[in-house]
Protein backbone atom coordinates (compact mmCIF):
# COMPACT_ATOMS: atom_id res chain seq x y z
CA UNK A 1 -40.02 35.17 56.01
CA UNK A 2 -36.58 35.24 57.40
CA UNK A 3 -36.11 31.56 56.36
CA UNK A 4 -36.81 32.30 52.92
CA UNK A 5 -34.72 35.41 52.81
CA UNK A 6 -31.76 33.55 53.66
CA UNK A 7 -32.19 30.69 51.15
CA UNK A 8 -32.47 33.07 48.39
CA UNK A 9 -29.54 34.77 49.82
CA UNK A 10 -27.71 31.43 49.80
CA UNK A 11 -28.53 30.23 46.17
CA UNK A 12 -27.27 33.85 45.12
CA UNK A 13 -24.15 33.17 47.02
CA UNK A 14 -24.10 29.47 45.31
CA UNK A 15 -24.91 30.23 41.35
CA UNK A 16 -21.98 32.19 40.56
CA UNK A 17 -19.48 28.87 42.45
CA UNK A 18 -21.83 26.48 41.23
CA UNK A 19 -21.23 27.56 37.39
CA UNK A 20 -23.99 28.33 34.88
CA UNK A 21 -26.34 25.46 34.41
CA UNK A 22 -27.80 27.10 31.63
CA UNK A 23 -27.18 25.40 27.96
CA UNK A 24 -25.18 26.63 25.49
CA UNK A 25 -26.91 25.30 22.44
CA UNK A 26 -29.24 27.71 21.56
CA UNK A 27 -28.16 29.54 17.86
CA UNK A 28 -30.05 32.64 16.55
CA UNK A 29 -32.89 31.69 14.57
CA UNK A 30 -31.21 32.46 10.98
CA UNK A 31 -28.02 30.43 11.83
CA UNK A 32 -29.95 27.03 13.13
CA UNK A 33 -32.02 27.66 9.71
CA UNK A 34 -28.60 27.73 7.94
CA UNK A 35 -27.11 24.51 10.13
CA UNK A 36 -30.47 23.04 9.14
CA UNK A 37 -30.34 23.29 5.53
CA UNK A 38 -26.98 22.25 5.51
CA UNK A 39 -28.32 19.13 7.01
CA UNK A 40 -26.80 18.46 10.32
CA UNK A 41 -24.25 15.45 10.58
CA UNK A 42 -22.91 15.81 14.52
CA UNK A 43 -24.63 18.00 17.08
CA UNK A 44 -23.34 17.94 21.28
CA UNK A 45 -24.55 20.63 23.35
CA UNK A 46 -22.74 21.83 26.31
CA UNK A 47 -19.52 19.66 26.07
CA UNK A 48 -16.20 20.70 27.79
CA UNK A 49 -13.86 21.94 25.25
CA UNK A 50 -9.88 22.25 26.04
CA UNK A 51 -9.12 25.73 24.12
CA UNK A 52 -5.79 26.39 23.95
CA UNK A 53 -3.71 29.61 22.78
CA UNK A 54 -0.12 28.90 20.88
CA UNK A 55 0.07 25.57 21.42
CA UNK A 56 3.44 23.78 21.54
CA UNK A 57 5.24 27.38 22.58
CA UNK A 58 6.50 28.78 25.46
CA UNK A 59 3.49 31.16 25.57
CA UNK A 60 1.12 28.92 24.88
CA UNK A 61 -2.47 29.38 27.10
CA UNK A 62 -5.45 26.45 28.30
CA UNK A 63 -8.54 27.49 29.54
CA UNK A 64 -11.66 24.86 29.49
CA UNK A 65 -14.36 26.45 27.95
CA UNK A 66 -18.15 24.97 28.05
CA UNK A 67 -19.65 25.05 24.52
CA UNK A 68 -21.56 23.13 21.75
CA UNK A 69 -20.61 21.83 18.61
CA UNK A 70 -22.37 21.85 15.43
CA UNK A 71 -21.05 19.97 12.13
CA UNK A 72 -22.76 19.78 9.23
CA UNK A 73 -21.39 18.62 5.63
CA UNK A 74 -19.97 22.12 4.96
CA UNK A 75 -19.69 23.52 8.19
CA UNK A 76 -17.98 23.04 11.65
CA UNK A 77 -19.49 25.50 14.61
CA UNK A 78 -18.08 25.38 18.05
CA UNK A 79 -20.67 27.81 19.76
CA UNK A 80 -22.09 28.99 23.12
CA UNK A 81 -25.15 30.13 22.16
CA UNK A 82 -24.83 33.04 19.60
CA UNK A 83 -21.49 33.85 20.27
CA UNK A 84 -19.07 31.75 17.85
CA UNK A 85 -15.91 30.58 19.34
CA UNK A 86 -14.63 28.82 16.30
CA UNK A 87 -16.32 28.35 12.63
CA UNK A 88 -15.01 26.27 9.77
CA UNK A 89 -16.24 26.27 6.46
CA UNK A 90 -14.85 25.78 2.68
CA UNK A 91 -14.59 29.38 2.63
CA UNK A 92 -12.20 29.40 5.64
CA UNK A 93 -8.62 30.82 5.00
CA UNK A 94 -6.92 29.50 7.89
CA UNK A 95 -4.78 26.25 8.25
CA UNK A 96 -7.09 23.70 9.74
CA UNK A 97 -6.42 20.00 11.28
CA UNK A 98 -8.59 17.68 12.34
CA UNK A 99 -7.10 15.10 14.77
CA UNK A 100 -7.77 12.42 16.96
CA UNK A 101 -6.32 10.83 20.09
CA UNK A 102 -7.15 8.29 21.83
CA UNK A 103 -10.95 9.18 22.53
CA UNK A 104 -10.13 13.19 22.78
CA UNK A 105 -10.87 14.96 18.85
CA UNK A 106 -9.08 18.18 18.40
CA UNK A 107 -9.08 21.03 15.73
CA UNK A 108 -6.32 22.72 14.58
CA UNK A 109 -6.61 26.48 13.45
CA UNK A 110 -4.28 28.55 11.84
CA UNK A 111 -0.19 28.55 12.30
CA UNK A 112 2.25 29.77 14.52
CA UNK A 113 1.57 32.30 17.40
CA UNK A 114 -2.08 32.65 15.91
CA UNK A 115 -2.63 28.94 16.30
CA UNK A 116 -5.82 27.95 18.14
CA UNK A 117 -6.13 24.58 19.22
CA UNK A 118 -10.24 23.06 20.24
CA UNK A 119 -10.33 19.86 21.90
CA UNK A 120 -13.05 17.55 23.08
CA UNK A 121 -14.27 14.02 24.23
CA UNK A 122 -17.35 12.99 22.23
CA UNK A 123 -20.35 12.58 24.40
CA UNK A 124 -21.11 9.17 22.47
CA UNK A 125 -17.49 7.89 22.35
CA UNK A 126 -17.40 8.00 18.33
CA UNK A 127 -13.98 10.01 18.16
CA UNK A 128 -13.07 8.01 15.26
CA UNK A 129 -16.85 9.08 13.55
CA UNK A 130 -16.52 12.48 14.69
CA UNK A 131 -12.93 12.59 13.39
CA UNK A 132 -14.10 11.46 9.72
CA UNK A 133 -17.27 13.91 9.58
CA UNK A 134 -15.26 17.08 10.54
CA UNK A 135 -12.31 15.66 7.56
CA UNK A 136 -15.56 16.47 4.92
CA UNK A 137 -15.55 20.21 5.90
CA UNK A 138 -11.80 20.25 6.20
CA UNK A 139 -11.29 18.90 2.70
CA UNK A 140 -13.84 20.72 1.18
CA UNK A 141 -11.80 24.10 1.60
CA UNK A 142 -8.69 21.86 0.72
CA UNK A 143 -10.18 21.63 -2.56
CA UNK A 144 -11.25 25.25 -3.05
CA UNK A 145 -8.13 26.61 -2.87
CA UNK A 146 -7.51 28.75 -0.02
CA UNK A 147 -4.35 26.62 1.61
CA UNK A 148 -6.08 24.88 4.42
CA UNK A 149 -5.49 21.04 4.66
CA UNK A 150 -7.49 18.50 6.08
CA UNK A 151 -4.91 17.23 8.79
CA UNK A 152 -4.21 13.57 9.33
């Protein structure tokens, strides 16, 4: 009895240092039957993204941030689990970039001191694939009017 009270002791001690090995794929039932009818082009669950505050300024803040990533031919969804982190679509009135380097994809949003910066390493290596299939979404809301661009 003793024994097992200090092994459940010890995993309580251990989760919270050990991280959360729960994924962070899971949408609300209406927005998977949106990504769904979309048709989904790119999906990654529980990748490592770089999210960064301001970048290129003085104030400018990292943190890594464990999320998933849906795109789709209209839509670009950076998620951990219902709560959105970042979501692109034509309708999107932001400045947006899509850009690679090296094997790292990033996305651009917005300008200045409100400029948000996503990065990740694709789990299959396709940055270049990746890269082109988040360019659709990007252009689409080039092409609508609202001032984004689709970065190059």
């Amino acid at each position: 009895m003793r024994a097992a009270a200090a092994a459940q002791l010890l995993l309580s001690l251990c989760n919270p240092a050990c991280g959360d090995a729960r994924s962070t794929a899971e949408l609300p039932a209406q927005l998977e039957a949106r990504v769904a009818s979309e048709g989904v082009v790119r999906r990654a669950a529980d990748l490592t993204f770089r999210y960064t505050e301001a970048p290129g300024r003085r104030s400018a803040r990292w943190e890594d941030r464990r999320a998933s990533i849906v795109v789709t031919p209209t839509t670009i969804l950076i998620h951990k689990d219902a709560k959105i982190g970042l979501e692109i679509t034509p309708r999107t009135r932001r400045d947006v970039a899509i850009e690679r380097e090296g094997g790292r994809v990033r996305i651009r949003s917005g300008r200045g001191r409100s400029e948000e910066l996503w990065s990740f390493m694709p789990p299959d290596g396709d940055a270049a694939g990746w890269t082109r299939d988040m360019r659709v979404v990007t252009r689409k809301a080039t092409r609508s009017g609202d001032g984004s661009t689709g970065g190059e």
